[in-house]
C-alpha atoms as a PDB file:
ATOM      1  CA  UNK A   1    -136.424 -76.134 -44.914  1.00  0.00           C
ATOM      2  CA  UNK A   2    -133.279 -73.635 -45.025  1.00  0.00           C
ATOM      3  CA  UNK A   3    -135.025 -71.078 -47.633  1.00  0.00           C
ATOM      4  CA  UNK A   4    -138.061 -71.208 -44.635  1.00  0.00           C
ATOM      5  CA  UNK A   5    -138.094 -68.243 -42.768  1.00  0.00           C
ATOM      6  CA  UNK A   6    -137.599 -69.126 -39.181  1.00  0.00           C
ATOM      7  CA  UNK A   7    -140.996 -68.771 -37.705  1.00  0.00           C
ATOM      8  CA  UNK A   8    -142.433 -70.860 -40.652  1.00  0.00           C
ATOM      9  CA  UNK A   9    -140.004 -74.135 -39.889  1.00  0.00           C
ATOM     10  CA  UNK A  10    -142.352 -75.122 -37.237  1.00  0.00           C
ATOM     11  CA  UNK A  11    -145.634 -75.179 -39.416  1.00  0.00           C
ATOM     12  CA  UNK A  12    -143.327 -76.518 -42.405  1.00  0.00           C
ATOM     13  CA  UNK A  13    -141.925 -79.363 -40.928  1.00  0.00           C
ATOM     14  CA  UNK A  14    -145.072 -80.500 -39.437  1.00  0.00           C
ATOM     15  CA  UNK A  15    -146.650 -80.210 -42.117  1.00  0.00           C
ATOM     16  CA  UNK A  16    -143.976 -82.549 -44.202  1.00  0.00           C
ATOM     17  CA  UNK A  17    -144.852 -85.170 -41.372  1.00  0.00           C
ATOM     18  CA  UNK A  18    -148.686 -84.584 -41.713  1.00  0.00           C
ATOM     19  CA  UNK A  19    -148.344 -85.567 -45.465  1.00  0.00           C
ATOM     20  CA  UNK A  20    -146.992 -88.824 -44.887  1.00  0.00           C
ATOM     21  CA  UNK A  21    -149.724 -89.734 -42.516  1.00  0.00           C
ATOM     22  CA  UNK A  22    -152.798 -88.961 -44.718  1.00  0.00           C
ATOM     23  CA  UNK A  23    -151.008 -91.492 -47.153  1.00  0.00           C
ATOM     24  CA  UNK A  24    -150.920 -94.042 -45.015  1.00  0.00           C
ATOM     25  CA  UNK A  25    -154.381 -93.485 -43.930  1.00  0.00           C
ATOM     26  CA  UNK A  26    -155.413 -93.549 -47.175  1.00  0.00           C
ATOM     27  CA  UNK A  27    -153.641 -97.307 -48.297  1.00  0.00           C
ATOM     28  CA  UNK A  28    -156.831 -98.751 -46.385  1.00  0.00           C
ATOM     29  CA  UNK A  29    -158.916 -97.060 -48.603  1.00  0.00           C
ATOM     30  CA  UNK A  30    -157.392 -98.340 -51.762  1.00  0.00           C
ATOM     31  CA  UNK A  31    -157.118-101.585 -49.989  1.00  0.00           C
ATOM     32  CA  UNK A  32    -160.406-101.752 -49.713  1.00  0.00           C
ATOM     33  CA  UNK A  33    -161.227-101.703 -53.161  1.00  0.00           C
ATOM     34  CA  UNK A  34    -158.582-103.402 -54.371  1.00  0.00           C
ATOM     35  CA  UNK A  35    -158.317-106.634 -52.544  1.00  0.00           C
ATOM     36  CA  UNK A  36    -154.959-108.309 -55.115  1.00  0.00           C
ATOM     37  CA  UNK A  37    -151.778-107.482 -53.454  1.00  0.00           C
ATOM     38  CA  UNK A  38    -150.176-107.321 -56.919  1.00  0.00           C
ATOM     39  CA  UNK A  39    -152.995-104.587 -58.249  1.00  0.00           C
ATOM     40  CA  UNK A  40    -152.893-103.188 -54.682  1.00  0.00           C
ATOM     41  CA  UNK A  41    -148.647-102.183 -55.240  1.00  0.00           C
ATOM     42  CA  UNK A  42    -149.317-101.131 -58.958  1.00  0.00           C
ATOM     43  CA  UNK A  43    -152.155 -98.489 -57.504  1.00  0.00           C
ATOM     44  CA  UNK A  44    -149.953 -97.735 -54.637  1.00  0.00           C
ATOM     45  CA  UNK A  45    -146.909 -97.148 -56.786  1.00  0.00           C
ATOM     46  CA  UNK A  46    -148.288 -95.566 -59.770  1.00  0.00           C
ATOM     47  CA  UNK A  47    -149.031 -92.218 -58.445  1.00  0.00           C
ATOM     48  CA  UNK A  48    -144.994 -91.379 -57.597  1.00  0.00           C
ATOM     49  CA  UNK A  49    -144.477 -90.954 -61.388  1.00  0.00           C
ATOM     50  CA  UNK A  50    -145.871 -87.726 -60.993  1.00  0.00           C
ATOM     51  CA  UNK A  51    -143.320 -87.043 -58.465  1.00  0.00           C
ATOM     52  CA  UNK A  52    -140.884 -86.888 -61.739  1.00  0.00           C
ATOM     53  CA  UNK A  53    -141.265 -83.378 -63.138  1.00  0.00           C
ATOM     54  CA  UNK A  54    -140.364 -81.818 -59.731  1.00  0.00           C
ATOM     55  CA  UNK A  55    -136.845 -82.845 -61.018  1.00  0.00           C
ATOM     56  CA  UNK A  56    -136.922 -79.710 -63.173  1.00  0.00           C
ATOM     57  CA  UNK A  57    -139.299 -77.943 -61.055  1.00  0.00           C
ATOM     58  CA  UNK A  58    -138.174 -78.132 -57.622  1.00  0.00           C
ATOM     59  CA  UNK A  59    -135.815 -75.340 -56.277  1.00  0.00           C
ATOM     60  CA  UNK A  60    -132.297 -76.493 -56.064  1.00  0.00           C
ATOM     61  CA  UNK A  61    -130.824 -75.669 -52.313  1.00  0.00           C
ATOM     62  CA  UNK A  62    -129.225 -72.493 -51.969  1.00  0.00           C
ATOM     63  CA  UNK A  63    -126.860 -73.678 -49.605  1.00  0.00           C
ATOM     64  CA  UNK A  64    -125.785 -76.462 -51.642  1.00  0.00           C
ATOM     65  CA  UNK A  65    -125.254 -74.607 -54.976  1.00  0.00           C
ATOM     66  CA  UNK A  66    -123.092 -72.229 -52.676  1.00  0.00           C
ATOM     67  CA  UNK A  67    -120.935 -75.300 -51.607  1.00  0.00           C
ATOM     68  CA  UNK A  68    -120.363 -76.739 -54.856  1.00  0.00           C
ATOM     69  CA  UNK A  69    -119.397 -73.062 -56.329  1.00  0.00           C
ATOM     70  CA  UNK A  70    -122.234 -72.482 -58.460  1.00  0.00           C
ATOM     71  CA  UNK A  71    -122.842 -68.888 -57.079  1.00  0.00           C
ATOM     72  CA  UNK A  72    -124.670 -67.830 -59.997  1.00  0.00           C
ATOM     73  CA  UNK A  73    -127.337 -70.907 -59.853  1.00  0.00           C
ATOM     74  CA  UNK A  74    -127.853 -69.695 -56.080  1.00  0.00           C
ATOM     75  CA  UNK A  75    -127.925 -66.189 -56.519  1.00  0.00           C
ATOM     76  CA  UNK A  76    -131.299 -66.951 -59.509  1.00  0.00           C
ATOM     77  CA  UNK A  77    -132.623 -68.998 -56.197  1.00  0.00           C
ATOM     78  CA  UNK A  78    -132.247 -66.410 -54.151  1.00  0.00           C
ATOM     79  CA  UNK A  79    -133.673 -64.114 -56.073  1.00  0.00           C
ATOM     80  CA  UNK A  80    -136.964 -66.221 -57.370  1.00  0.00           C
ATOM     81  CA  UNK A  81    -137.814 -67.002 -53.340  1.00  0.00           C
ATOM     82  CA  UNK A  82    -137.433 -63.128 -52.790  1.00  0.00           C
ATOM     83  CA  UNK A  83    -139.852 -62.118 -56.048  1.00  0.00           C
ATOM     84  CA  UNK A  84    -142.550 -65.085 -54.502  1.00  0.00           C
ATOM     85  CA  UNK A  85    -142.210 -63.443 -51.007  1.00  0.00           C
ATOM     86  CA  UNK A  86    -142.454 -60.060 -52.036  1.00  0.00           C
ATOM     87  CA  UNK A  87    -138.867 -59.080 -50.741  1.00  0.00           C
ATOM     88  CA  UNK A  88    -135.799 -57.288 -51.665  1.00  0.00           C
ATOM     89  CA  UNK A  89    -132.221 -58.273 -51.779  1.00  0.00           C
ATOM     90  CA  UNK A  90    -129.050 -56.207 -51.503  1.00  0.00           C
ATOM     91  CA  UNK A  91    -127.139 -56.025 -54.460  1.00  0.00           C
ATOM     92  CA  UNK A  92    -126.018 -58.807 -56.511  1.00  0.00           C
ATOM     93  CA  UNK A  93    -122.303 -57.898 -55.777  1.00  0.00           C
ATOM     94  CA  UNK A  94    -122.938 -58.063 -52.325  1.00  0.00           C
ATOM     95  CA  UNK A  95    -125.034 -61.415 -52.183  1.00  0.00           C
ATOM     96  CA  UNK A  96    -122.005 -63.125 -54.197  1.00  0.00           C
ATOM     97  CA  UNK A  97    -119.384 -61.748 -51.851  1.00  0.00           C
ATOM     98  CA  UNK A  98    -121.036 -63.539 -49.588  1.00  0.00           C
ATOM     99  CA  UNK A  99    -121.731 -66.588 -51.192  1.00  0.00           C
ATOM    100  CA  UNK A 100    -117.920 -66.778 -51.696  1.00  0.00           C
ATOM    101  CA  UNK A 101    -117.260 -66.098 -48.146  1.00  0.00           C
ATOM    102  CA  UNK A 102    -119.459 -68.849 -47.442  1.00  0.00           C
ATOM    103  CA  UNK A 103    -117.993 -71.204 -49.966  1.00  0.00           C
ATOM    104  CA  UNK A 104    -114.243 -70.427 -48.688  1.00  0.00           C
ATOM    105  CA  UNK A 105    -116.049 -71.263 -45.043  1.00  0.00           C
ATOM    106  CA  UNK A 106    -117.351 -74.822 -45.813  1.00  0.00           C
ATOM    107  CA  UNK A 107    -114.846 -75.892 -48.359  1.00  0.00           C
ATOM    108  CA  UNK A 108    -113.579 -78.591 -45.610  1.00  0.00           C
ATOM    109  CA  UNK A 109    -116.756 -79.353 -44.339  1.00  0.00           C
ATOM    110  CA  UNK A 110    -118.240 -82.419 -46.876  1.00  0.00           C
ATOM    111  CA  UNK A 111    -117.858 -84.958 -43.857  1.00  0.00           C
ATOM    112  CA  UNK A 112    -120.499 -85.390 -41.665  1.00  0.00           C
ATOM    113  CA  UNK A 113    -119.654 -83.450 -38.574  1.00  0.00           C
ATOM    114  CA  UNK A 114    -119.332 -86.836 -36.569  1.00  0.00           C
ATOM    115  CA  UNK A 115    -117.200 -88.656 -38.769  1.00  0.00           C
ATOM    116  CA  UNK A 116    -115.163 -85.593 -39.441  1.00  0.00           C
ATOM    117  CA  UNK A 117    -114.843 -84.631 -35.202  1.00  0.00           C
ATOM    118  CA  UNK A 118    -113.391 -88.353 -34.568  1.00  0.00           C
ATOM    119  CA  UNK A 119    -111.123 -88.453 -37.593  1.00  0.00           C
ATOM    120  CA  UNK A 120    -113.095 -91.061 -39.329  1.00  0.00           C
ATOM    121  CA  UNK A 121    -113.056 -91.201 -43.093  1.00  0.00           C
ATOM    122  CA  UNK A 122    -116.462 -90.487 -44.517  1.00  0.00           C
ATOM    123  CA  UNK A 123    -116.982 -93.769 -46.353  1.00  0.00           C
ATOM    124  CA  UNK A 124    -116.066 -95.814 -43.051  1.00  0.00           C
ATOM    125  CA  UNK A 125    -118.307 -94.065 -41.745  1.00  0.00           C
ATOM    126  CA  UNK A 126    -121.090 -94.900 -43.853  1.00  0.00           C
ATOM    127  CA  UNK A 127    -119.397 -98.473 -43.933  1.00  0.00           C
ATOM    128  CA  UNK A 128    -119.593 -98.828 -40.227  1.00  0.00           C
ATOM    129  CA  UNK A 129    -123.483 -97.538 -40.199  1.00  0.00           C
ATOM    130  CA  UNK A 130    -124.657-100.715 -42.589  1.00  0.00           C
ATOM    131  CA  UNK A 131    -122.309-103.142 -40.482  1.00  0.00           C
ATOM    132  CA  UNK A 132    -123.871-101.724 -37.406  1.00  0.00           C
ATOM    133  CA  UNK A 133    -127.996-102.213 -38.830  1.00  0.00           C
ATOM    134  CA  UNK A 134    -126.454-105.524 -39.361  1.00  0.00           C
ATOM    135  CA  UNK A 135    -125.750-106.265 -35.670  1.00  0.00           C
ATOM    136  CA  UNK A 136    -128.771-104.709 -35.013  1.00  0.00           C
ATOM    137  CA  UNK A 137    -130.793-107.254 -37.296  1.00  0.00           C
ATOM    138  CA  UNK A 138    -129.194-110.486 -35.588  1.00  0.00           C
ATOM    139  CA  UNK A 139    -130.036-109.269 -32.041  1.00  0.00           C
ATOM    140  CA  UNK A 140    -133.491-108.634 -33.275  1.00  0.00           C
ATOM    141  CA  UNK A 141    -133.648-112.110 -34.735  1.00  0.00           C
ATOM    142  CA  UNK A 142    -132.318-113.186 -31.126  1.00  0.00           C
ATOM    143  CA  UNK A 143    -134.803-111.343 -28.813  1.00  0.00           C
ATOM    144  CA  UNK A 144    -137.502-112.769 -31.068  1.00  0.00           C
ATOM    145  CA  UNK A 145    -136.741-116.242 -30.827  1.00  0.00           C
ATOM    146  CA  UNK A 146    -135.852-116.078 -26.893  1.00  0.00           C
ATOM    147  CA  UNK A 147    -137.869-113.281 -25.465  1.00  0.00           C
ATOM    148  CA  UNK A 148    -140.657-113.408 -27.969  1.00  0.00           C
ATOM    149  CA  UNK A 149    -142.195-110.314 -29.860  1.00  0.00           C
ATOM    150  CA  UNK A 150    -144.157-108.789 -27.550  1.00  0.00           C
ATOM    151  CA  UNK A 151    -141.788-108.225 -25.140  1.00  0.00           C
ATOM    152  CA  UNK A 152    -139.530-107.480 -27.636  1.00  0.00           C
ATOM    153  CA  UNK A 153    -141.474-105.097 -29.385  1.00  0.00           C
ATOM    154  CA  UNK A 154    -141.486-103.388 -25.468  1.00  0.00           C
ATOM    155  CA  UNK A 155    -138.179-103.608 -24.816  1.00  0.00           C
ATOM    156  CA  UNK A 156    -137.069-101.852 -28.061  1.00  0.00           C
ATOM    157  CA  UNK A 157    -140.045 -98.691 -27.501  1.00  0.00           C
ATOM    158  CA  UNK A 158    -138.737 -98.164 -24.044  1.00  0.00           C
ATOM    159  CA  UNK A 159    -134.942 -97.751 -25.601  1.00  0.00           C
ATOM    160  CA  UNK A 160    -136.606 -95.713 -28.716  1.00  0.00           C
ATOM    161  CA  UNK A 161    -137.991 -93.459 -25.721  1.00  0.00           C
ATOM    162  CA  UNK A 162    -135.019 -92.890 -23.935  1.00  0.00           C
ATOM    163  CA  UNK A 163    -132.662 -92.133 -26.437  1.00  0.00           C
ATOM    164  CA  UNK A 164    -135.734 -89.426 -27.785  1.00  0.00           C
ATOM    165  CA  UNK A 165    -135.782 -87.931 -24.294  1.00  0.00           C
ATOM    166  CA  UNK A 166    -132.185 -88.040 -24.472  1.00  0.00           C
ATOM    167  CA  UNK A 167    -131.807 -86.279 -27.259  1.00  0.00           C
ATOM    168  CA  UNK A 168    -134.382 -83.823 -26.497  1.00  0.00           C
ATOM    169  CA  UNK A 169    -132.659 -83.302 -23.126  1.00  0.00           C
ATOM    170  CA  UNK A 170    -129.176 -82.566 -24.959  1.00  0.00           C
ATOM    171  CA  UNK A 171    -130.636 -80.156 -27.469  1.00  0.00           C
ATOM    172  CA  UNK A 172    -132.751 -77.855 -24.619  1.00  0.00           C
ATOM    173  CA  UNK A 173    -128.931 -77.969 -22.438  1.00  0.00           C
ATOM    174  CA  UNK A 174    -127.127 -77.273 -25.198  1.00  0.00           C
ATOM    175  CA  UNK A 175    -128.764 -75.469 -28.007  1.00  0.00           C
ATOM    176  CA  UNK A 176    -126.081 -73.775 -29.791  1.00  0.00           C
ATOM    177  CA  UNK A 177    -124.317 -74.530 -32.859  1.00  0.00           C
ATOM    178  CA  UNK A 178    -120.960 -76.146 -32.420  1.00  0.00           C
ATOM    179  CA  UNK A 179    -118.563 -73.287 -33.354  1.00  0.00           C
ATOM    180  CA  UNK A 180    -117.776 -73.452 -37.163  1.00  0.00           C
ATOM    181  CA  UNK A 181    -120.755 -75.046 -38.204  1.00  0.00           C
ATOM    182  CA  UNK A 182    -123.378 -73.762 -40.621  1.00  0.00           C
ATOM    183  CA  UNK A 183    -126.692 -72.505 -40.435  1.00  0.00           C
ATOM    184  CA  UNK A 184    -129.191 -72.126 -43.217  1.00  0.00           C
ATOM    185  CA  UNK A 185    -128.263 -69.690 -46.211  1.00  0.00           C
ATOM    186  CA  UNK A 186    -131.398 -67.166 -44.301  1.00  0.00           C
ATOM    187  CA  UNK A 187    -128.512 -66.635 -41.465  1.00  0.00           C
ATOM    188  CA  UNK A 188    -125.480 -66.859 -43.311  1.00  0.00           C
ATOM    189  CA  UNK A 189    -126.736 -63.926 -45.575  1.00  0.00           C
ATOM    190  CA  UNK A 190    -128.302 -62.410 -42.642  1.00  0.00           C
ATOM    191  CA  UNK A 191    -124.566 -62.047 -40.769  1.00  0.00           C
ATOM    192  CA  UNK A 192    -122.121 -61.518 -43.824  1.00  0.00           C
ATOM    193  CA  UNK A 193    -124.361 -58.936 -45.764  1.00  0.00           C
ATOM    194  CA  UNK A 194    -126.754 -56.933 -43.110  1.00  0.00           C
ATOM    195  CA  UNK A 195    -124.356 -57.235 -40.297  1.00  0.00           C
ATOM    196  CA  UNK A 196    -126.308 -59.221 -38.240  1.00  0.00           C
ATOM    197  CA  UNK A 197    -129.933 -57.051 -39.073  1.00  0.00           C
ATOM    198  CA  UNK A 198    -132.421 -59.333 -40.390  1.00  0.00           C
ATOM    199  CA  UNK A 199    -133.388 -58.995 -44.282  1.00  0.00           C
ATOM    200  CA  UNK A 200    -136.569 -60.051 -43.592  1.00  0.00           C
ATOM    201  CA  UNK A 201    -138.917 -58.936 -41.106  1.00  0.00           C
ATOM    202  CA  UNK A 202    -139.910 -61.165 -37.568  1.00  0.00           C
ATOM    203  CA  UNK A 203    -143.156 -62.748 -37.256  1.00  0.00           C
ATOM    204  CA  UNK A 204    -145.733 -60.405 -36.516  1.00  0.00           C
ATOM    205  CA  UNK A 205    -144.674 -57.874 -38.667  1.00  0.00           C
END
């Protein structure tokens, strides 16, 4: 999503989500045909092996080879997204200035911004997140046995709403970045190299 130009994130992201639907439309179908549960998960599962060579074909992140140092790795990136988009980049001094501007910016920022805010170490964090789904799992088991499913099943939609709204409602009040926080690479370049001009053009251009 970060090497995305900004008026492509939309169709991009939707996209991503639109892809995961037409698979599970399509388990039916193989379903159908193949009535064995045991055949059923070998056809199901088979076809992610070809999900292996995008191991050495996939694009690494920019933003994380800047973040682990490897300025050089995100500079070839860089490059290879501007030759497919038809762009140009400033020079390569300038782009690795940058980079290590970037680098020296983030160097404290591994934590999750949560976890890091409250003081909390990042593998209590993560700690506290499985003994949490935990919790979760035993209420579940107890709103099944005494409230039953359905209303269950209600009850949890209706909190699954609200907290969406919620969170919608937060974002649209408060939609800037907490100070010191990072953007995607696009923006970071954008400000440290161009002064704040665009490299790339705005939709409709």
């Amino acid at each position: 999503m970060e090497t995305n130009a900004t008026w492509e994130r939309e169709k991009t992201s939707t996209m991503t989500a639109i892809s995961w639907s037409v698979g599970y439309m399509l388990i039916p179908v193989v379903a159908y045909y193949i009535r064995a549960w045991k055949g059923l998960q070998v056809a199901i599962s088979l076809p992610t092996l070809a999900m292996i060579p995008f191991y050495w074909f996939f694009p690494e992140s920019p933003r994380w080879l800047i973040t682990q140092g490897r300025f050089e790795d995100a500079l070839k990136e860089l490059k290879e997204g501007a030759r497919v988009n038809g762009r140009t980049l400033p020079s390569d001094s300038s782009l690795l200035a940058a980079m290590q501007r970037l680098h020296a910016k983030t160097s404290g920022e591994h934590e999750p911004e949560a976890a890091a805010a409250s003081g909390v170490s990042v593998y209590l964090y993560m700690f506290l997140g499985g003994l949490g789904e935990i919790v979760s799992l035993f209420l579940m088991w107890l709103l099944i046995t005494h409230v039953r499913r359905v209303k269950s099943l209600l009850l949890l939609w209706l909190i699954c709403a609200f907290t969406m709204l919620t969170a919608a409602f937060v974002m649209a009040c408060y939609p800037k970045r907490r100070r010191g926080s990072v953007g995607p690479v696009r923006d970071i370049l954008r400000h440290n190299i161009s002064g704040g001009k665009p490299l790339l053009p705005p939709a409709g251009n």
